[in-house]
Protein backbone atom coordinates (compact mmCIF):
# COMPACT_ATOMS: atom_id res chain seq x y z
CA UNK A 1 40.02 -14.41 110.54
CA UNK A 2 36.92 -12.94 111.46
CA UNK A 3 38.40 -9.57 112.90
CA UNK A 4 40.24 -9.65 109.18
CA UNK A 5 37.02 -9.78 107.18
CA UNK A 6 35.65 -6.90 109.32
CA UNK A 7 38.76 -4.93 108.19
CA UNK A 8 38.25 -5.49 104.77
CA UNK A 9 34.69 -4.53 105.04
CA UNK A 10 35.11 -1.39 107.24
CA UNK A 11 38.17 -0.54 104.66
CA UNK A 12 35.83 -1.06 101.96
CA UNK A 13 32.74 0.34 102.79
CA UNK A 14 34.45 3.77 103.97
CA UNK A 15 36.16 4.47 100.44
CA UNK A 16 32.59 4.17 98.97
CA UNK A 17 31.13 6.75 101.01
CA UNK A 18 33.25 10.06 99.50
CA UNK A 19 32.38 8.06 95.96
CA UNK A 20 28.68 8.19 96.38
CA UNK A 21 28.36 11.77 97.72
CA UNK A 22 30.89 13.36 94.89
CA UNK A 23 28.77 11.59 92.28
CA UNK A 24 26.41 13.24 93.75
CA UNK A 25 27.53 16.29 94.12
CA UNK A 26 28.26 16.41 90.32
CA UNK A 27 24.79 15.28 89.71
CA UNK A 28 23.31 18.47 91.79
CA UNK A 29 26.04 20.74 89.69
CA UNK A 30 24.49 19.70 86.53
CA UNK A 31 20.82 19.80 87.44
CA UNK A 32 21.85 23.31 88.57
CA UNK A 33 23.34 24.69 85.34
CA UNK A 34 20.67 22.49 83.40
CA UNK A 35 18.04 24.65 85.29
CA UNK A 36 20.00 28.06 85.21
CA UNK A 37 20.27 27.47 81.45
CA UNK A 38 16.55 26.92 81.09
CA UNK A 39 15.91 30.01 83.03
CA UNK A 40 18.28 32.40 81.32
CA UNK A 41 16.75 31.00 77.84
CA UNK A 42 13.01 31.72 79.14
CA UNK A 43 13.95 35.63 80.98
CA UNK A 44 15.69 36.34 77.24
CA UNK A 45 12.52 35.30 75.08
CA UNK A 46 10.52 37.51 77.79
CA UNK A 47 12.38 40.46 77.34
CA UNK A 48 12.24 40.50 74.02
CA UNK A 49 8.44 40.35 73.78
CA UNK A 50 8.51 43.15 76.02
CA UNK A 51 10.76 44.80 73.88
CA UNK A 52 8.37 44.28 71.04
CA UNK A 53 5.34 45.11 72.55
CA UNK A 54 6.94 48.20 73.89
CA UNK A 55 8.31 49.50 70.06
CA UNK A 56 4.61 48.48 68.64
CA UNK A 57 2.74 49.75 71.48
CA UNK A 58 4.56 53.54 71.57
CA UNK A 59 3.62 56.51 69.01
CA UNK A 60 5.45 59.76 68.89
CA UNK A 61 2.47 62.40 67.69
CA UNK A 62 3.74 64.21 64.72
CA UNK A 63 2.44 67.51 63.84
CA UNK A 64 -1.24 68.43 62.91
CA UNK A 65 -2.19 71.78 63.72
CA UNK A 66 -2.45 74.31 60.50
CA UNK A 67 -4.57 71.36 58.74
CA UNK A 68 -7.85 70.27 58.39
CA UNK A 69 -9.69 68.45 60.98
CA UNK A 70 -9.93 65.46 57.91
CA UNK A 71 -6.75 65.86 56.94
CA UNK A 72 -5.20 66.20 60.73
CA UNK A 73 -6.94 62.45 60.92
CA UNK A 74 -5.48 60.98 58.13
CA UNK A 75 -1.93 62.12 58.71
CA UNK A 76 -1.91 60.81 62.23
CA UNK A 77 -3.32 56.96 60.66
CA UNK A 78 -0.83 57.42 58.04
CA UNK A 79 1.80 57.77 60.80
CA UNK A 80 0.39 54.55 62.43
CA UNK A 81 -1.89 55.86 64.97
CA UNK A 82 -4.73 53.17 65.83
CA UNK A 83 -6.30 55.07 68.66
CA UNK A 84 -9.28 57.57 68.88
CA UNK A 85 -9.18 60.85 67.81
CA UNK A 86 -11.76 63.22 69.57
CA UNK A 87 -12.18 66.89 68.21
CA UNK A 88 -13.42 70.52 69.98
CA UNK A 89 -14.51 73.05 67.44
CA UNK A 90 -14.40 76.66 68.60
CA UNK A 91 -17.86 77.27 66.78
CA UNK A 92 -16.39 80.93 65.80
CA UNK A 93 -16.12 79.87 62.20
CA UNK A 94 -19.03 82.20 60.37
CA UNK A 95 -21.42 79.78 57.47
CA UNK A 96 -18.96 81.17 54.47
CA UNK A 97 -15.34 80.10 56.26
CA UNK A 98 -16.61 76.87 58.01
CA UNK A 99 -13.53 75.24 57.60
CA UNK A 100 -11.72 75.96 60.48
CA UNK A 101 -7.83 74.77 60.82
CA UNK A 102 -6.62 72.50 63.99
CA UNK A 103 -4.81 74.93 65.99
CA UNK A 104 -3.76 72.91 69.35
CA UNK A 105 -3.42 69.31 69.99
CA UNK A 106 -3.38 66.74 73.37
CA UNK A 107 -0.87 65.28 73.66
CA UNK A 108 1.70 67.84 72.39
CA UNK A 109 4.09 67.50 69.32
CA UNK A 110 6.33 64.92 69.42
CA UNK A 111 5.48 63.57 72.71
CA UNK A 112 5.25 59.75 73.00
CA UNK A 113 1.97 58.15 73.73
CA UNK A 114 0.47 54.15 73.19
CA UNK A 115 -0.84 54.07 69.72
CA UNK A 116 -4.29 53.20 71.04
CA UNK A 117 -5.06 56.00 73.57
CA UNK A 118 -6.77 58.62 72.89
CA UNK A 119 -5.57 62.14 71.04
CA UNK A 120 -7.50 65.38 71.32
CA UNK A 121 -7.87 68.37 68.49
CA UNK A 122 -9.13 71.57 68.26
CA UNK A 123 -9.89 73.53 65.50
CA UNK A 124 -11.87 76.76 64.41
CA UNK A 125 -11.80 80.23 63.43
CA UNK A 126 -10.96 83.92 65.16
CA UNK A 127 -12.17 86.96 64.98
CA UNK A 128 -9.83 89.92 64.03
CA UNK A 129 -11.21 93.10 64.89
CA UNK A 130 -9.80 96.78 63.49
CA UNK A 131 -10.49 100.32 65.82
CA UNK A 132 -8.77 103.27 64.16
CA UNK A 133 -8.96 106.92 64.71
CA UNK A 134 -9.74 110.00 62.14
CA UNK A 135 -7.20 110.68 60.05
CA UNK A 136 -6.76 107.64 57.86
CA UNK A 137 -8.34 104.01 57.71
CA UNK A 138 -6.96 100.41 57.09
CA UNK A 139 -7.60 97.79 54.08
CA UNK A 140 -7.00 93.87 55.18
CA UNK A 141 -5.35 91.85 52.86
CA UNK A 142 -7.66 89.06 52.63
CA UNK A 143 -7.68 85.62 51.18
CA UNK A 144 -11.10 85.06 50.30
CA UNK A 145 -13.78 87.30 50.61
CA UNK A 146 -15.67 84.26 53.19
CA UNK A 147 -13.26 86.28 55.68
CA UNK A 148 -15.22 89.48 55.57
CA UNK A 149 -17.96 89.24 57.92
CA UNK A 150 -20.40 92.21 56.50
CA UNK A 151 -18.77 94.48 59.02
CA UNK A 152 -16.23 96.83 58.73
CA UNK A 153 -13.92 96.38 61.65
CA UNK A 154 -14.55 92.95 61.42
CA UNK A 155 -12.75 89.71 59.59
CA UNK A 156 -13.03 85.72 60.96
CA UNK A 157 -9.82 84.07 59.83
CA UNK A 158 -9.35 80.48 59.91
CA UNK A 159 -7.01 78.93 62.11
CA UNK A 160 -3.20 79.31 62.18
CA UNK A 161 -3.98 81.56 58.76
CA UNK A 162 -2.14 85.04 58.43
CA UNK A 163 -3.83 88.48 58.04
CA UNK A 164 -2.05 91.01 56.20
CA UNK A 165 -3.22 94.84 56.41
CA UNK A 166 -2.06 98.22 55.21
CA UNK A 167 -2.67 101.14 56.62
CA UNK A 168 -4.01 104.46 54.41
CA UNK A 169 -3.50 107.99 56.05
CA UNK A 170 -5.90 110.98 55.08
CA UNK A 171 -3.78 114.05 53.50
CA UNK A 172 -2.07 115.81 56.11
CA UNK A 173 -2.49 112.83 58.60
CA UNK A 174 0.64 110.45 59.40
CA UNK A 175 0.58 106.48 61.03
CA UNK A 176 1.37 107.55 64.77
CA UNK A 177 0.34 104.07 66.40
CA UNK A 178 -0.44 101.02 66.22
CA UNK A 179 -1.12 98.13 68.44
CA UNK A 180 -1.65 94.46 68.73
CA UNK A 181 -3.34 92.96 71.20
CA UNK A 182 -2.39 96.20 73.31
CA UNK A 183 1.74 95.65 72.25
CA UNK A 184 3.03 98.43 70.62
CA UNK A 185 4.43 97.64 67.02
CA UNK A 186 7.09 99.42 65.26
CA UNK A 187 5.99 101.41 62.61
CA UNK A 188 6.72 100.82 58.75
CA UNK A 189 7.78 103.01 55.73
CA UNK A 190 5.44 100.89 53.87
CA UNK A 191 2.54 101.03 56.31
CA UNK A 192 1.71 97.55 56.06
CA UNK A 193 1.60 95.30 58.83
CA UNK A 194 1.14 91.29 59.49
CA UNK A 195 -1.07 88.74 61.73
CA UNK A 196 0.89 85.96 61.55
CA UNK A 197 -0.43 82.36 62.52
CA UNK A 198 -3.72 83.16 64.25
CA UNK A 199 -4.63 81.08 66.87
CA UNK A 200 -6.43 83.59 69.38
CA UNK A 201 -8.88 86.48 68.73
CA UNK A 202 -7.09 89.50 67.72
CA UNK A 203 -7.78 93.49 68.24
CA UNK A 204 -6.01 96.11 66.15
CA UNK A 205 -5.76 99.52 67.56
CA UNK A 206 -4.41 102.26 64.99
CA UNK A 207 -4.03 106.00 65.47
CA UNK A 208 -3.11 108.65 63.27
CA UNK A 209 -2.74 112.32 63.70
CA UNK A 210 -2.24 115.44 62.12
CA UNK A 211 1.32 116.14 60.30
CA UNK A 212 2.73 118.93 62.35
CA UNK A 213 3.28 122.30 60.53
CA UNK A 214 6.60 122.69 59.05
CA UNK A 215 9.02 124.59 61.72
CA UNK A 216 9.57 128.34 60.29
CA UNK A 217 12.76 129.78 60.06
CA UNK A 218 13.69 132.93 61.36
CA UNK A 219 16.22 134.30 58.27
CA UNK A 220 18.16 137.60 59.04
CA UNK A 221 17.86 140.25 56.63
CA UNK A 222 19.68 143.17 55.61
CA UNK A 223 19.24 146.67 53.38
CA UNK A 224 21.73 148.13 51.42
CA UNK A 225 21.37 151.83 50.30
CA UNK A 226 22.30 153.02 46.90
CA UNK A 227 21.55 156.55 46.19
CA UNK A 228 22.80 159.01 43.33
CA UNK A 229 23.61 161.76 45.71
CA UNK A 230 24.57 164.22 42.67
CA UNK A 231 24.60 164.52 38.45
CA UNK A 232 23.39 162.58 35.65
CA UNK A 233 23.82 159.01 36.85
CA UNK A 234 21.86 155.57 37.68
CA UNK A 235 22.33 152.71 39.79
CA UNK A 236 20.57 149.19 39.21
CA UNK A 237 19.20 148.25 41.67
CA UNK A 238 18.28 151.52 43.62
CA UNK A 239 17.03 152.52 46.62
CA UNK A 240 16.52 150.18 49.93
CA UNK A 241 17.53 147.12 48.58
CA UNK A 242 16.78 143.97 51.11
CA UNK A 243 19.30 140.77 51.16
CA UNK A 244 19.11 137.28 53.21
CA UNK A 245 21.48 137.14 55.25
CA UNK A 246 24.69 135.12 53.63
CA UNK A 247 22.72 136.43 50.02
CA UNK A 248 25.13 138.52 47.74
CA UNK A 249 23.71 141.41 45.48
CA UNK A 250 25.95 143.25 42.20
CA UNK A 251 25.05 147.08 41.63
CA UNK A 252 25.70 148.31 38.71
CA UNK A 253 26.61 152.39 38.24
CA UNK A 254 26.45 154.37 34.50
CA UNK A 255 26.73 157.64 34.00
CA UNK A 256 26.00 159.33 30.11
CA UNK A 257 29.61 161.58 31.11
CA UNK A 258 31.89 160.70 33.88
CA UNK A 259 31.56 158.79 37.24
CA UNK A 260 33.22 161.12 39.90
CA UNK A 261 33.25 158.97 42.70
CA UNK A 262 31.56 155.95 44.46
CA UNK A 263 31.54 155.90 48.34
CA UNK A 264 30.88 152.44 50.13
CA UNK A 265 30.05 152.64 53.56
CA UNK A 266 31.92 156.24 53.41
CA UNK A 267 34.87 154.13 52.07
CA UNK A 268 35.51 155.60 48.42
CA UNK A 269 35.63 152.38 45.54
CA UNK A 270 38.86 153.14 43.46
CA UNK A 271 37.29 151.36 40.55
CA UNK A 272 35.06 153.68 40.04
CA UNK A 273 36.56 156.81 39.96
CA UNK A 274 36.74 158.52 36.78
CA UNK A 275 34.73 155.87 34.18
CA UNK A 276 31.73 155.72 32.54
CA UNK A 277 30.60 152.77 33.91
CA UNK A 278 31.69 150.33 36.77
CA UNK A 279 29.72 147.75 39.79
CA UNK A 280 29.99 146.93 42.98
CA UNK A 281 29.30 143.37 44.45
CA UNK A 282 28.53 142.57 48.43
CA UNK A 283 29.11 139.29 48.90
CA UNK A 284 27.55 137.26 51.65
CA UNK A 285 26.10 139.79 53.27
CA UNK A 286 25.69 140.36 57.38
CA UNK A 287 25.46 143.34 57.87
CA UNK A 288 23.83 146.80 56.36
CA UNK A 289 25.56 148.55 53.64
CA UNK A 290 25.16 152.16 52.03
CA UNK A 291 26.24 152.87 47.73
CA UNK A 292 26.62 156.52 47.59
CA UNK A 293 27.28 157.81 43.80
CA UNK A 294 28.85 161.10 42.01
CA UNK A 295 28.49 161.94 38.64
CA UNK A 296 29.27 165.27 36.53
């Protein structure tokens, strides 16, 4: 009896054992998932903050230049911008055209910064300067007269402005160059050129030079003869009579009786054999000719 009972609790106790370690063993696989759950949950809610903070903390710079310092700043706040805005004036704007145009900007266009760094401008004015030759002279095209600087060959044009110019030869002179900024430009009909945009200091250099004389043209010439060798009879024209070459010339012959005979170049004209009257005509002439009449 005794070895029985220690059966039975040998039997008993080892069908327990797999029993306690798979209940176990499911507790550990739930604590697990409980925990992976939890973790997935919190990484989710932290990548969307970052994704938040990273839309809200990003700005993409819009465009500026060819405005106003003032109005440069208030386009970038209106755009969301929360960051400071520094500013470099070139100091070439003269007392009458103070208000100088941005013209560059750090960071560039479109590039994307954090809306609270910093953003850099510069704005001013440039000097466009005119050297032209004898011969002619130029007239700008201003906008305001603040642009004229009380010199001649001088103008101060705001920033990212255009200057407009036309160019004037003396009589007898012609527009034979013109450069920009030492560049060659093509020349115009109209003589009138453009500075588009300025953002740098500019230098016009014009020339202009005489018209050349007209080429002259050699034309061939040739002389026809007509003579009244004999009686009582004219010719019109008469005498040495002097033709472009390719020119044709009509002679008339009258006589107050009868025309004997006209001889052309020896050759005697039929026509005018025996009338009162008659003419002749050399047609594009290119060579000499002789008229020889004979009248009773």
């Amino acid at each position: 009896m005794f070895f029985e009972h220690r059966r039975r609790e040998k039997y008993f106790h080892n069908r327990s054992v797999p029993k306690i370690f798979f209940l176990c063993g499911l507790g550990l696989i739930f604590a697990v998932s409980a925990c992976s759950d939890r973790s997935s949950s919190t990484s989710s809610s932290v990548a969307q903050t970052l994704d938040a903070e990273e839309q809200t903390s990003h700005f993409v710079i819009p465009e500026v230049k060819d405005l106003l310092f003032e109005d440069a700043v208030a386009r970038l706040r209106q755009s969301g911008f929360s960051g400071e805005i520094s500013r470099t004036s070139n100091g070439k704007c003269q007392s009458g055209d103070s208000q100088g145009k941005v013209y560059k900007q750090l960071p560039g266009v479109h590039e994307s910064v954090n809306s609270s760094a910093g953003i850099h401008l510069f704005d001013g004015c440039f000097d466009v300067r005119f050297v032209a030759s004898e011969g002619g002279f130029f007239e700008p095209i201003i906008d305001s007269p603040d642009e004229r600087t009380g010199q001649d060959d001088r103008f101060n044009i705001s920033a990212f402005n255009s200057l407009d110019f036309s160019l004037v030869p003396n009589q007898g002179y012609e527009v034979s160059d013109v450069k920009i900024n030492g560049q060659a430009m093509t020349l115009t009909a109209s003589h009138v050129y453009r500075l588009s945009e300025i953002t740098a200091d500019q230098k016009v250099e014009i020339s202009f030079s005489a018209v050349p004389e007209p080429e002259q043209k050699t034309v061939a010439t040739f002389t026809i003869k007509a003579n009244v060798l004999f009686g009582d009879c004219a010719i019109s024209p008469s005498g040495d009579v002097v033709l472009s070459a390719g020119a044709s010339q009509i002679f008339k012959i009258t006589s107050g009786t009868l025309i004997n005979v006209v001889n052309v170049d020896g050759v005697m004209d039929v026509a005018c054999s025996n009338v009162v009257s008659c003419s002749h005509t050399f047609a594009n002439v290119s060579q000499n000719h002789e008229l020889d009449a004979i009248c009773n």
